[in-house]
Protein backbone atom coordinates (compact mmCIF):
# COMPACT_ATOMS: atom_id res chain seq x y z
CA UNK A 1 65.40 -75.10 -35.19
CA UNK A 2 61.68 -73.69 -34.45
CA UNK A 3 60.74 -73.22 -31.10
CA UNK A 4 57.94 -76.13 -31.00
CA UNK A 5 61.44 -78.59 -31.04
CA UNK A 6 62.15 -76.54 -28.13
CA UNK A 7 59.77 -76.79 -25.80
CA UNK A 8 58.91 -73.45 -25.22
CA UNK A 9 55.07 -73.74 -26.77
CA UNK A 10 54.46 -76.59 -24.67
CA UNK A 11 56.20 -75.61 -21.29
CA UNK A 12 54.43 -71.65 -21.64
CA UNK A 13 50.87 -73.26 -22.31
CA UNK A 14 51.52 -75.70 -18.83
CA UNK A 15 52.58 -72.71 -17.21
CA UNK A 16 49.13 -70.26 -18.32
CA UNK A 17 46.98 -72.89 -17.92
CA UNK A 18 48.03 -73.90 -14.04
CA UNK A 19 48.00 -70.21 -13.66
CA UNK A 20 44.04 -69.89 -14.83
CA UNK A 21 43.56 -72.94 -12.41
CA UNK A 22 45.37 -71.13 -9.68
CA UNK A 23 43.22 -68.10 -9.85
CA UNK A 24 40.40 -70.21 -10.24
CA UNK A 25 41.19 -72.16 -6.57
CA UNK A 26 41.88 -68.64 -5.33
CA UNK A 27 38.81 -67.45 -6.14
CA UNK A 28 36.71 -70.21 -3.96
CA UNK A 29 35.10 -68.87 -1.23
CA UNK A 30 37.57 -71.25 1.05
CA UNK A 31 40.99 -70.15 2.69
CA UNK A 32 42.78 -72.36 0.82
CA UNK A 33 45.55 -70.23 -0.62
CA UNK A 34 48.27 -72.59 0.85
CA UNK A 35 46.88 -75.38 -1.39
CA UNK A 36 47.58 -72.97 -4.81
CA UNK A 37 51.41 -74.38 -5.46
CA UNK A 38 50.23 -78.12 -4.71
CA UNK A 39 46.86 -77.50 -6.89
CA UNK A 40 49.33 -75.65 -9.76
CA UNK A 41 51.88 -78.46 -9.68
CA UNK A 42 49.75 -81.39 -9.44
CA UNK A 43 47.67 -80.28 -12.39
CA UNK A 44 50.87 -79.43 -14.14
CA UNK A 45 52.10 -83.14 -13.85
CA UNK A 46 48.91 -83.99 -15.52
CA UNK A 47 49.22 -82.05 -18.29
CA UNK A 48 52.84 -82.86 -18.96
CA UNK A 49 51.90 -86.95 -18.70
CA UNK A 50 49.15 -86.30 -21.23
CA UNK A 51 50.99 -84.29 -23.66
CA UNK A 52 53.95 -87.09 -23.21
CA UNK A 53 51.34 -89.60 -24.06
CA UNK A 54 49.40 -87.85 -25.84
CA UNK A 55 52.18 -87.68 -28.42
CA UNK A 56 52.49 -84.32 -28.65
CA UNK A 57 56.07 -82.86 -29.25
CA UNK A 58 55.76 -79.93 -27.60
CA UNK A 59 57.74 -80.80 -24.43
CA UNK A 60 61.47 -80.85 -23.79
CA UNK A 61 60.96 -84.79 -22.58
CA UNK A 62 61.91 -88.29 -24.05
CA UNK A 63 60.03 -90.06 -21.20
CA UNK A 64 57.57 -89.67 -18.42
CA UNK A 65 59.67 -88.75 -15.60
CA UNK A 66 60.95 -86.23 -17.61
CA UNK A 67 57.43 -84.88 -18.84
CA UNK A 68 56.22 -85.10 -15.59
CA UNK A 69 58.87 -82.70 -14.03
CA UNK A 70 58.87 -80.66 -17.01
CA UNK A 71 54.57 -80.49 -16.25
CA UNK A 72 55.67 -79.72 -12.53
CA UNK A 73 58.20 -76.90 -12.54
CA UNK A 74 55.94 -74.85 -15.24
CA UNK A 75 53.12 -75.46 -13.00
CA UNK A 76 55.17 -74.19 -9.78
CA UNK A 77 56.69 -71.27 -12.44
CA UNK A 78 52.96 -69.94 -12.45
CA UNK A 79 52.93 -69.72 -8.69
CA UNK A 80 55.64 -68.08 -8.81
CA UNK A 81 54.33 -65.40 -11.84
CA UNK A 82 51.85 -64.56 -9.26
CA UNK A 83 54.01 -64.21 -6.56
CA UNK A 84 56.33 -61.71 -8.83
CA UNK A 85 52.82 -59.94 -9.71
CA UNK A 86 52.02 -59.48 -5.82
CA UNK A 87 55.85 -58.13 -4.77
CA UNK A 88 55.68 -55.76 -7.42
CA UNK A 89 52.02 -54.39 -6.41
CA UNK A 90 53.30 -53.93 -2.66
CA UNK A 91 56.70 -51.97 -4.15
CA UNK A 92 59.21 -55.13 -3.86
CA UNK A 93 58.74 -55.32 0.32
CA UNK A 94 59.36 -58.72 0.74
């Protein structure tokens, strides 16, 4: 069993690449940083629909609900990467 069969490749790339966009929106000159998790997610559902239909088999989905809550939750995981990144810059204070 390699890890592409997995779902790992596909679900980590989701998850960097809403990350990127997330710093991206962050670094607008707006005060938009409550928009990050919907901007993250939404363009992880994107990314999991295209890969679905895109053919790829680098997702853990047999159909496009599935892809596109796959493309969701790693797009919410990189909020959450970030959020892990800021507690442990402040010393954990939550």
């Amino acid at each position: 069993m390699d890890f592409e069969t997995l779902g790992i490749v596909g679900v980590a790339a989701i998850t960097v690449i809403c990350y990127l966009v997330g710093l991206i929106v962050k670094a607008t000159p707006f005060q938009n940083n409550q928009l990050i998790p919907i901007v993250c997610g939404g363009v992880g559902l994107i990314l999991g629909l295209v890969c679905f239909f895109a053919g790829l088999d680098v997702l853990p989905a047999t159909d496009p609900v599935s892809a596109a809550a796959v493309g969701v939750v790693s797009g919410l995981a990189a909020t959450g990467i970030d959020q892990v990144k800021k507690q442990l810059k402040n010393g954990g204070d939550l």
